[in-house]
C-alpha atoms as a PDB file:
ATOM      1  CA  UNK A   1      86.491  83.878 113.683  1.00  0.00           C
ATOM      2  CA  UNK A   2      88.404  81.788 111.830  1.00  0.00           C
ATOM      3  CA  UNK A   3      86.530  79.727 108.868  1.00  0.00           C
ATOM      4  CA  UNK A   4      88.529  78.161 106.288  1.00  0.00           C
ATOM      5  CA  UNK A   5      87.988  79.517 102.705  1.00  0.00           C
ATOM      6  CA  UNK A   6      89.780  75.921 101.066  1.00  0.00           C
ATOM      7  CA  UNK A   7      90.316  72.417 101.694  1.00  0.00           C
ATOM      8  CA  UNK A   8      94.201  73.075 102.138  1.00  0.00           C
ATOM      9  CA  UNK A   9      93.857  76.175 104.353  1.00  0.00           C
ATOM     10  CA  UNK A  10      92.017  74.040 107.010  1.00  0.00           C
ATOM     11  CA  UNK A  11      94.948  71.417 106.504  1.00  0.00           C
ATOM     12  CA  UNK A  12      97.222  73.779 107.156  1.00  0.00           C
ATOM     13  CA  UNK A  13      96.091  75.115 109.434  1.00  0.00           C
ATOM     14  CA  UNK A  14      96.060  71.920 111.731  1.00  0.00           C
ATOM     15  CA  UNK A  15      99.349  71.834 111.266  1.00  0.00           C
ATOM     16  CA  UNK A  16     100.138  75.401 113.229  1.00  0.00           C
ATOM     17  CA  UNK A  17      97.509  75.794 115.527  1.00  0.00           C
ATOM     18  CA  UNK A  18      99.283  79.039 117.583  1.00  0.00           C
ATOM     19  CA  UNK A  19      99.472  80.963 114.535  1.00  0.00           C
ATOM     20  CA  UNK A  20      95.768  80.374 113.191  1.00  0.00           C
ATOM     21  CA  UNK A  21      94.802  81.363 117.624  1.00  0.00           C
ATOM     22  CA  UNK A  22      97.551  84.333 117.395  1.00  0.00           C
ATOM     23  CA  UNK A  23      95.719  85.759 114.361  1.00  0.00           C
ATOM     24  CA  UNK A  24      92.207  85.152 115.649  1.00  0.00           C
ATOM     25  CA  UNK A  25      92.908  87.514 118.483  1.00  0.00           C
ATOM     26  CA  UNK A  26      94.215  89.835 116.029  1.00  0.00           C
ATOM     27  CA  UNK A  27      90.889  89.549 113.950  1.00  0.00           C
ATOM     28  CA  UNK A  28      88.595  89.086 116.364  1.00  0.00           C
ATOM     29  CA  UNK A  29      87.066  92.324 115.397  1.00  0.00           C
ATOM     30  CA  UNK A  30      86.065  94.010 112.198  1.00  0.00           C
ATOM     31  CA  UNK A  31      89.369  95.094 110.268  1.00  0.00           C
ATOM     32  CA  UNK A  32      90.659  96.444 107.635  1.00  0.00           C
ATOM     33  CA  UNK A  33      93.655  95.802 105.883  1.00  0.00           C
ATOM     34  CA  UNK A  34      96.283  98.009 103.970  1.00  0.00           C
ATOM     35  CA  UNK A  35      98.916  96.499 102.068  1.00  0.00           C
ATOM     36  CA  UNK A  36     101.582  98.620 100.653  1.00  0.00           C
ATOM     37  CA  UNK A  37     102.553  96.003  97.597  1.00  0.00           C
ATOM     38  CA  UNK A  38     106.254  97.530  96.995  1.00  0.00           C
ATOM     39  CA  UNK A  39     107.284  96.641 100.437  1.00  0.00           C
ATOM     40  CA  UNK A  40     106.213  93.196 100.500  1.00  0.00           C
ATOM     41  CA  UNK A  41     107.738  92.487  97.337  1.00  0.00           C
ATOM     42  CA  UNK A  42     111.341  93.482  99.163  1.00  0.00           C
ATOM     43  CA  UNK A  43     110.298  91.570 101.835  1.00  0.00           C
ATOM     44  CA  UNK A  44     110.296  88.301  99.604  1.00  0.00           C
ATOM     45  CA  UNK A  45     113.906  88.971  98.790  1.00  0.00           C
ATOM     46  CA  UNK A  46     114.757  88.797 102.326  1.00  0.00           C
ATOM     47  CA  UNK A  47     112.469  85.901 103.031  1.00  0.00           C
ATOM     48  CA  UNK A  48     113.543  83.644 100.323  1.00  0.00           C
ATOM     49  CA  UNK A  49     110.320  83.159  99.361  1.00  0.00           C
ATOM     50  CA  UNK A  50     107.220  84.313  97.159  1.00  0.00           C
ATOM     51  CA  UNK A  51     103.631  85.722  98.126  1.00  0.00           C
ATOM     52  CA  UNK A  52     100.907  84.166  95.841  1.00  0.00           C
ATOM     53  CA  UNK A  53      98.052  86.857  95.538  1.00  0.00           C
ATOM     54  CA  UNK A  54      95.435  84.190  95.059  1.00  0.00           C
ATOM     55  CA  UNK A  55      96.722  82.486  98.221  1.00  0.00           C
ATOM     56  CA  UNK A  56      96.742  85.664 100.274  1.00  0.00           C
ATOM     57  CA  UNK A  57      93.895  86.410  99.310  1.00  0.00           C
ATOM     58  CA  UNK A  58      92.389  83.363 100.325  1.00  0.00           C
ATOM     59  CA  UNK A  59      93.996  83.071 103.719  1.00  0.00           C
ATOM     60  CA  UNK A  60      92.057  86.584 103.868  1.00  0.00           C
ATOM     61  CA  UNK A  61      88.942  85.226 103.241  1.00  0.00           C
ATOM     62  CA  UNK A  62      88.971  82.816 105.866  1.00  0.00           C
ATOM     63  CA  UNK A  63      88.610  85.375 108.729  1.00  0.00           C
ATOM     64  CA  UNK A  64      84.966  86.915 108.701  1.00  0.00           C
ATOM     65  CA  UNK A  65      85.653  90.294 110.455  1.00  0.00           C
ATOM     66  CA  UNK A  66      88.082  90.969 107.496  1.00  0.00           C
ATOM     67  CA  UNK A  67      86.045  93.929 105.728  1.00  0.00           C
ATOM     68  CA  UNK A  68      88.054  94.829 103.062  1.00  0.00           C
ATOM     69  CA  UNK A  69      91.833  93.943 101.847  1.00  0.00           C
ATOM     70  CA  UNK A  70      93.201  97.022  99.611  1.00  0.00           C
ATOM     71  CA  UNK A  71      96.461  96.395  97.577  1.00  0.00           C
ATOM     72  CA  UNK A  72      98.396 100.071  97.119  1.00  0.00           C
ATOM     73  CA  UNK A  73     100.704  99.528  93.419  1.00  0.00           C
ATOM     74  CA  UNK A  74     101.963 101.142  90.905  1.00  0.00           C
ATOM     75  CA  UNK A  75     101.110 100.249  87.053  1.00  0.00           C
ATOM     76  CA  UNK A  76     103.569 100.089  84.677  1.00  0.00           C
ATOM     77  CA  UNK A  77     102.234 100.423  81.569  1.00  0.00           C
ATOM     78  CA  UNK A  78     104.888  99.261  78.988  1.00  0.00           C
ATOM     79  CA  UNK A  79     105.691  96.363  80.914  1.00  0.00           C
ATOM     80  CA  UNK A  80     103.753  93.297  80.795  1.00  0.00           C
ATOM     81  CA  UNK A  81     104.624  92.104  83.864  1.00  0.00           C
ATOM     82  CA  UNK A  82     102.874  95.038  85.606  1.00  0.00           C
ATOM     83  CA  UNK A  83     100.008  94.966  83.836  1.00  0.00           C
ATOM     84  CA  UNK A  84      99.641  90.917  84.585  1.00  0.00           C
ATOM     85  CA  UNK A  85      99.996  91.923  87.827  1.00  0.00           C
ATOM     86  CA  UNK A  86      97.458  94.390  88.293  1.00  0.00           C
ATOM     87  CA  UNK A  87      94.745  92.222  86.709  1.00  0.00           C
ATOM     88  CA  UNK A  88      95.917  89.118  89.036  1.00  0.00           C
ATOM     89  CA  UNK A  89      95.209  91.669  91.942  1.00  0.00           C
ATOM     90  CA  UNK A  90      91.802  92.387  90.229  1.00  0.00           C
ATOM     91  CA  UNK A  91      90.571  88.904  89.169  1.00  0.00           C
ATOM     92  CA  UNK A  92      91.390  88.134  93.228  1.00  0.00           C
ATOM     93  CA  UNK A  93      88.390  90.565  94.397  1.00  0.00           C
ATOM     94  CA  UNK A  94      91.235  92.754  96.328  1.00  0.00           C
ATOM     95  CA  UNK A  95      90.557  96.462  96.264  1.00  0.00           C
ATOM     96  CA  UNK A  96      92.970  98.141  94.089  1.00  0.00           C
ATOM     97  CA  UNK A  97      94.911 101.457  94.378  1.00  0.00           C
ATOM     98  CA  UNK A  98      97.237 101.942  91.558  1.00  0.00           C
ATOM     99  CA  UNK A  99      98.155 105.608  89.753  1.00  0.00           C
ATOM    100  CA  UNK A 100     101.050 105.081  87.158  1.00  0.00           C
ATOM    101  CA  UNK A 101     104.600 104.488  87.939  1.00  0.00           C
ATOM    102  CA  UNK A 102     107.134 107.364  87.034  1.00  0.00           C
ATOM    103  CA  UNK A 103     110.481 106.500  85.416  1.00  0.00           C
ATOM    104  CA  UNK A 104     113.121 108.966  87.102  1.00  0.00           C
ATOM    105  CA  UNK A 105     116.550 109.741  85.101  1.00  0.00           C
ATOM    106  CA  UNK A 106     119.096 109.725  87.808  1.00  0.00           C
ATOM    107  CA  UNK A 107     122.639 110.902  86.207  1.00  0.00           C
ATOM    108  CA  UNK A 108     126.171 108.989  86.144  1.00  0.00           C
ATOM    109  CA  UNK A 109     127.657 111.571  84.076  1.00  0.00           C
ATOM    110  CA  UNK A 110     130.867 111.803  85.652  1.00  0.00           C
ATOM    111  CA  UNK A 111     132.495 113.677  82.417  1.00  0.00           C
ATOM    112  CA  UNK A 112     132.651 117.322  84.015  1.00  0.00           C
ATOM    113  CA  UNK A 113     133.653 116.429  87.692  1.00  0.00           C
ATOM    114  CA  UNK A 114     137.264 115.464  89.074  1.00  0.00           C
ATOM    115  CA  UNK A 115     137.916 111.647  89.660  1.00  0.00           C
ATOM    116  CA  UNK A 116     138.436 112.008  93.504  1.00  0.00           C
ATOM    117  CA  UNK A 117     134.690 113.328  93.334  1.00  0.00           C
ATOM    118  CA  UNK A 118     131.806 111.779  95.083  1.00  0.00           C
ATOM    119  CA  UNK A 119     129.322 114.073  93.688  1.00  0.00           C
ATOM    120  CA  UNK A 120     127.659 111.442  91.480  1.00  0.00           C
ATOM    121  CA  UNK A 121     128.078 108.602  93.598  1.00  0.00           C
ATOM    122  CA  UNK A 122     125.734 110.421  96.356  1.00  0.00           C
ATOM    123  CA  UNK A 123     122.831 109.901  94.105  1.00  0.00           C
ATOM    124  CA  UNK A 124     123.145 106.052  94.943  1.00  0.00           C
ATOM    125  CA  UNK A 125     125.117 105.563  98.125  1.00  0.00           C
ATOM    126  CA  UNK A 126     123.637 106.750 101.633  1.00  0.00           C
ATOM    127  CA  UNK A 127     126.420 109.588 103.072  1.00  0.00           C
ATOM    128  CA  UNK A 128     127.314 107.516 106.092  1.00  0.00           C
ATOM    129  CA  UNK A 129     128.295 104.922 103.708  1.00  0.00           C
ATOM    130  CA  UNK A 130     129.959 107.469 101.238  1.00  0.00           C
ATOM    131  CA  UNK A 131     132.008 108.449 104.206  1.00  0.00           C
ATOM    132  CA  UNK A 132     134.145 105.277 104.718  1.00  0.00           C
ATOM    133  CA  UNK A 133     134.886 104.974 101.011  1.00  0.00           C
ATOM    134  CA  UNK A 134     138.538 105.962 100.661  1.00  0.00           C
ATOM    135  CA  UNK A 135     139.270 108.504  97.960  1.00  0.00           C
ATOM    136  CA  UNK A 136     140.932 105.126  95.246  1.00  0.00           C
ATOM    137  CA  UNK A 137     137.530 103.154  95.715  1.00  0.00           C
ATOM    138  CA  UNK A 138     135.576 106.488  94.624  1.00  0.00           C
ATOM    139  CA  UNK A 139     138.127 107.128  91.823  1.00  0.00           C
ATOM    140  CA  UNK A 140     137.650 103.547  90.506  1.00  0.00           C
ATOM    141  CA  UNK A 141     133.636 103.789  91.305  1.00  0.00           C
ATOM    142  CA  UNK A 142     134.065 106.742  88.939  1.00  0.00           C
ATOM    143  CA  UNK A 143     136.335 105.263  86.283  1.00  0.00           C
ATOM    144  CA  UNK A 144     133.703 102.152  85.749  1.00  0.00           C
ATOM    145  CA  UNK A 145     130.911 105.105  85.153  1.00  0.00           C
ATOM    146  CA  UNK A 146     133.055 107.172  82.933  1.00  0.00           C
ATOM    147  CA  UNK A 147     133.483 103.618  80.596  1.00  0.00           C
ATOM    148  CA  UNK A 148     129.969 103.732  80.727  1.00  0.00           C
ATOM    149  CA  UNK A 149     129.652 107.405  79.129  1.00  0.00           C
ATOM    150  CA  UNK A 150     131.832 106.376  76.593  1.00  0.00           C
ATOM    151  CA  UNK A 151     129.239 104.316  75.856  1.00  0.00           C
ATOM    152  CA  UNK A 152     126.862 106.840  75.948  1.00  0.00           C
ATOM    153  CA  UNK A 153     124.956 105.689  79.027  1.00  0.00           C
ATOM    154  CA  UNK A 154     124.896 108.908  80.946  1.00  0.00           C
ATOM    155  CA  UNK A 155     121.805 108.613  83.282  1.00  0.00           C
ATOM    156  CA  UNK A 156     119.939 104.951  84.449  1.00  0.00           C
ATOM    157  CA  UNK A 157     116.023 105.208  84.850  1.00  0.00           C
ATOM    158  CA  UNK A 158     114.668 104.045  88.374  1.00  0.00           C
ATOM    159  CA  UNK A 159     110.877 103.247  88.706  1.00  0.00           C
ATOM    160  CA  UNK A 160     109.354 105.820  91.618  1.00  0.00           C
ATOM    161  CA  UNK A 161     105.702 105.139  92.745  1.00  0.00           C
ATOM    162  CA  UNK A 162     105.167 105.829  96.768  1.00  0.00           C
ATOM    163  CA  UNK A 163     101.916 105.376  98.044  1.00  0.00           C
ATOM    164  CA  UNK A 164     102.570 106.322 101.748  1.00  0.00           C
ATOM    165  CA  UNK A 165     100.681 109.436 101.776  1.00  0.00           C
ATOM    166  CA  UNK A 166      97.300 107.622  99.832  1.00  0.00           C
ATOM    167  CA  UNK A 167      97.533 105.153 102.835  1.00  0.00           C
ATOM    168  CA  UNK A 168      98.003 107.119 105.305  1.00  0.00           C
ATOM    169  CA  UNK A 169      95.016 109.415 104.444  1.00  0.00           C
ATOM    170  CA  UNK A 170      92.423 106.202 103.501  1.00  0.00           C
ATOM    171  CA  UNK A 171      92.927 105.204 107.138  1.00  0.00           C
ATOM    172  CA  UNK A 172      92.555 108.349 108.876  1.00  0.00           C
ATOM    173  CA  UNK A 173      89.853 108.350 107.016  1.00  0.00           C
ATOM    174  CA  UNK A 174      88.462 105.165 107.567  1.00  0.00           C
ATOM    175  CA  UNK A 175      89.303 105.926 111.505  1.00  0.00           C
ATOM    176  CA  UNK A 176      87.333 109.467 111.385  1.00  0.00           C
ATOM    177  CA  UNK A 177      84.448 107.917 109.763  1.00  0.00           C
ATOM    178  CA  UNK A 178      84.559 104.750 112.273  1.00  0.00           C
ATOM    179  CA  UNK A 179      84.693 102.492 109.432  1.00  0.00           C
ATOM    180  CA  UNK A 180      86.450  99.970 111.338  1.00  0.00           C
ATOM    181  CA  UNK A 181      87.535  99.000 114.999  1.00  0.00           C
ATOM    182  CA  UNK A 182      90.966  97.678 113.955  1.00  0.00           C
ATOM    183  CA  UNK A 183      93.799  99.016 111.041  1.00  0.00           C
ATOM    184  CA  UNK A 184      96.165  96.234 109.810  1.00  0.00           C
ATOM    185  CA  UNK A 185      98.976  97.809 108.193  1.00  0.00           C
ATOM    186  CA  UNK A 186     101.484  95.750 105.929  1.00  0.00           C
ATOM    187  CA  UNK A 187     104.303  98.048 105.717  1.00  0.00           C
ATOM    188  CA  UNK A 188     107.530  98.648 107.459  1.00  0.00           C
ATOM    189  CA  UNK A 189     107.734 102.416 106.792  1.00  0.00           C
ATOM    190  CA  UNK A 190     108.689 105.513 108.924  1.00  0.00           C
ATOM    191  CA  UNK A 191     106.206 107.944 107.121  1.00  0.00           C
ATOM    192  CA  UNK A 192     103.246 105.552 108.883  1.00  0.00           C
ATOM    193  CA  UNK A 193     104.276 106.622 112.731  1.00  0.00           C
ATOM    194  CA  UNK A 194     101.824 109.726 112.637  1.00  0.00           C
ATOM    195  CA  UNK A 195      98.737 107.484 111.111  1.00  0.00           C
ATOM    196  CA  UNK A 196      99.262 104.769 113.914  1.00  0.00           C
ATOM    197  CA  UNK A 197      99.700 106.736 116.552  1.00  0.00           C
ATOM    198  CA  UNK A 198      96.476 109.264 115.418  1.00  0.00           C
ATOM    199  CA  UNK A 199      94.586 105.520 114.920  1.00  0.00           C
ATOM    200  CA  UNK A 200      95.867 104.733 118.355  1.00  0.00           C
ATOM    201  CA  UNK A 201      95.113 107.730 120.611  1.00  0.00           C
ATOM    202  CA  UNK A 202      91.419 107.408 118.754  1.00  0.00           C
ATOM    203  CA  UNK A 203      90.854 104.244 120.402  1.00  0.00           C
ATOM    204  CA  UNK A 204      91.333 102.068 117.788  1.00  0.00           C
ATOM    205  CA  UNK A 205      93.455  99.477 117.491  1.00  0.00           C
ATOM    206  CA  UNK A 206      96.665  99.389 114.879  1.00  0.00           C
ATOM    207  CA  UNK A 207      98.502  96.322 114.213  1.00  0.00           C
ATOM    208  CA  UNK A 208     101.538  95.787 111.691  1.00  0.00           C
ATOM    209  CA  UNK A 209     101.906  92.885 109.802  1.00  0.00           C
ATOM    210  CA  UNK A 210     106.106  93.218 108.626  1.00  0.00           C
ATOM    211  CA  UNK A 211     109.375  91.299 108.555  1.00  0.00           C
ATOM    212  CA  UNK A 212     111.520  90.992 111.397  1.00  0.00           C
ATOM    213  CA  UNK A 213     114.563  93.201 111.344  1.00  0.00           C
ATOM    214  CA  UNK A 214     112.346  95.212 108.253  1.00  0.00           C
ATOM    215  CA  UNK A 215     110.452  97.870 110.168  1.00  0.00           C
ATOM    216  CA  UNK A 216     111.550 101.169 110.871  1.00  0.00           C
ATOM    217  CA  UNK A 217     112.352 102.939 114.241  1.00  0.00           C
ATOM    218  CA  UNK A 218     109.904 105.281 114.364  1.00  0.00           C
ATOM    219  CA  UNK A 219     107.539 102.412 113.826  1.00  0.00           C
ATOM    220  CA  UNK A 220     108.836 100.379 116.411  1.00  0.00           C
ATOM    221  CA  UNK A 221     108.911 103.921 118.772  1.00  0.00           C
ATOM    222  CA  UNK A 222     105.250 103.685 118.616  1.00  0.00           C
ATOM    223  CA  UNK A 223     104.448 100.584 120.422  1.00  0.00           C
ATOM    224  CA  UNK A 224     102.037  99.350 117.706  1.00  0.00           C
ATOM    225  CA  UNK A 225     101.893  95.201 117.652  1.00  0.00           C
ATOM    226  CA  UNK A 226     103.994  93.672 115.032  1.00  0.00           C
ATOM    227  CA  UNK A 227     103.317  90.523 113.556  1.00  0.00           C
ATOM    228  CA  UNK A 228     105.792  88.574 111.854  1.00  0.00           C
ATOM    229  CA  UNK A 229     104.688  87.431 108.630  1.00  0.00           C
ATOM    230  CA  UNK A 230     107.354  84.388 108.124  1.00  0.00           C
ATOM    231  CA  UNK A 231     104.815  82.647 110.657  1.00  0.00           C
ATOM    232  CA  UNK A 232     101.961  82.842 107.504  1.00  0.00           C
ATOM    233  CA  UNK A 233     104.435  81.175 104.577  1.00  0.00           C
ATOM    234  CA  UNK A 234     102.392  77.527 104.850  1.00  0.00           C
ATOM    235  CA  UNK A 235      99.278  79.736 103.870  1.00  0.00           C
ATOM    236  CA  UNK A 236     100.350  82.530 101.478  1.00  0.00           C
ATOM    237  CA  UNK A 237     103.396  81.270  99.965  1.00  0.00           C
ATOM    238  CA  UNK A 238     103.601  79.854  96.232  1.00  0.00           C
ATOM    239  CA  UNK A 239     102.656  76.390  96.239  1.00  0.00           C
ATOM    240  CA  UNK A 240     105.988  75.006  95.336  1.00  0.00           C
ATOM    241  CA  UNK A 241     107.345  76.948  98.045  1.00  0.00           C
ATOM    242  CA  UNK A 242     105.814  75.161 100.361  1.00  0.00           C
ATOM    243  CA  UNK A 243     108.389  72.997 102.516  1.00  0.00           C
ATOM    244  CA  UNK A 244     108.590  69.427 101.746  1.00  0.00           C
ATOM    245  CA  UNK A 245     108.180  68.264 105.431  1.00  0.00           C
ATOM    246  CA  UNK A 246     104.899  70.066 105.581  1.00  0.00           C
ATOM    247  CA  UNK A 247     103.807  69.031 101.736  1.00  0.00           C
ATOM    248  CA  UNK A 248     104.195  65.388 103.261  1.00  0.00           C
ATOM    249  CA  UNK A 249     101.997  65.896 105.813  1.00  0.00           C
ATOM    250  CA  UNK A 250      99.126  67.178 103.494  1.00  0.00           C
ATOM    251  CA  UNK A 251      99.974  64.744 100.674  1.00  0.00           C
ATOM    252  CA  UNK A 252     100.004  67.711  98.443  1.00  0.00           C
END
């Protein structure tokens, strides 16, 4: 049941009735919720907009069948940033999963391969895409990363931290165990098919909380319920985020 944690939730929530009824169907059990951290913060570039931890994690707190609210990220430990962020996630009281993030060299030495070459390009380009490149955009794709070498850039780091299989297992496990009734997932990824459908053939409910237009097929392919979380921004959003009309109307 719904119980808000702050004076502004419950003002919000006057505001948008139908979402605060929508979700207390969705908790109206015990639940437990996932959140793979990576994913949402992609989401925010297609949303326009921020989530506030301390907000979220508030909004959480307002439903009283929510057990437990674990945050899956990776720590970066030479940047600041990172470490801000995992001790934000902390001082919030969310249960935290992090391991440390690897930095993988990925090569744009293009110095021993001919110009007409895609060879290096693949490493950054999906091959359907690759595939309707004509052979002058590759060789001029090519030319920009051979002014690099010059340079003597010959490889770019990209951060790599998955957590797909850590969640999958902590809710088959919480599902074998009967931890919980119902598994809110906040992800859009295809490696989480098997875990819903195992969660849903057990008799347990699985509901995804994602971006429209951001989950995968395979997801989608498994009939689980998807709820769009651009129906939450009043509640989770920075506070300067929060759209003037509906600032007015709480005189924040």
């Amino acid at each position: 049941m719904f119980k808000p944690y702050t004076p502004k939730i419950e003002k919000i929530a006057k505001l948008f009735p139908k979402v605060i009824e929508e979700l207390d169907s969705i908790f109206n059990e015990n639940t437990k919720i996932y959140i793979d951290w990576q994913n949402v913060l992609h989401w925010q570039e297609k949303l326009g907009w921020h989530f506030s931890l301390k907000r979220l994690k508030q909004f959480f707190n307002s439903f009283d069948t929510i057990q437990s609210v674990i945050i899956y990220t990776g720590t970066l430990e030479t940047d600041e940033r990172s470490l801000e962020q995992i001790k934000e996630i902390e001082n919030c009281k969310y249960i935290l999963s992090t391991k440390p993030v690897k930095m993988m060299k990925i090569s744009i030495d293009v110095t021993s391969i001919p110009d007409y070459s895609p060879a290096i390009l693949k490493n950054f380009m999906k091959k359907r895409f690759l595939s309707k490149l004509d052979i002058d955009t590759v060789k001029y794709l090519n030319k920009k990363m051979s002014l690099l070498n010059k340079q003597g850039i010959t490889y770019i780091e990209e951060p790599k931290c998955n957590f797909d299989v850590e969640m999958g297992v902590d809710m088959l496990l919480d599902c074998e165990r009967n931890n919980t009734k119902s598994f809110v997932l906040w992800s859009g990824d295809s490696d989480f098919a098997s875990p819903i459908n195992q969660i849903k053939n057990s008799g347990k409910r699985a509901i995804l909380f994602a971006v429209s237009g951001k989950v995968a097929p395979e997801l989608d392919e498994t009939g689980v319920f998807i709820f769009d979380v651009k129906k939450i921004k009043e509640f989770v959003c920075f506070p300067k985020e929060i759209p003037l009309a509906v600032k007015d109307k709480l005189a924040l």
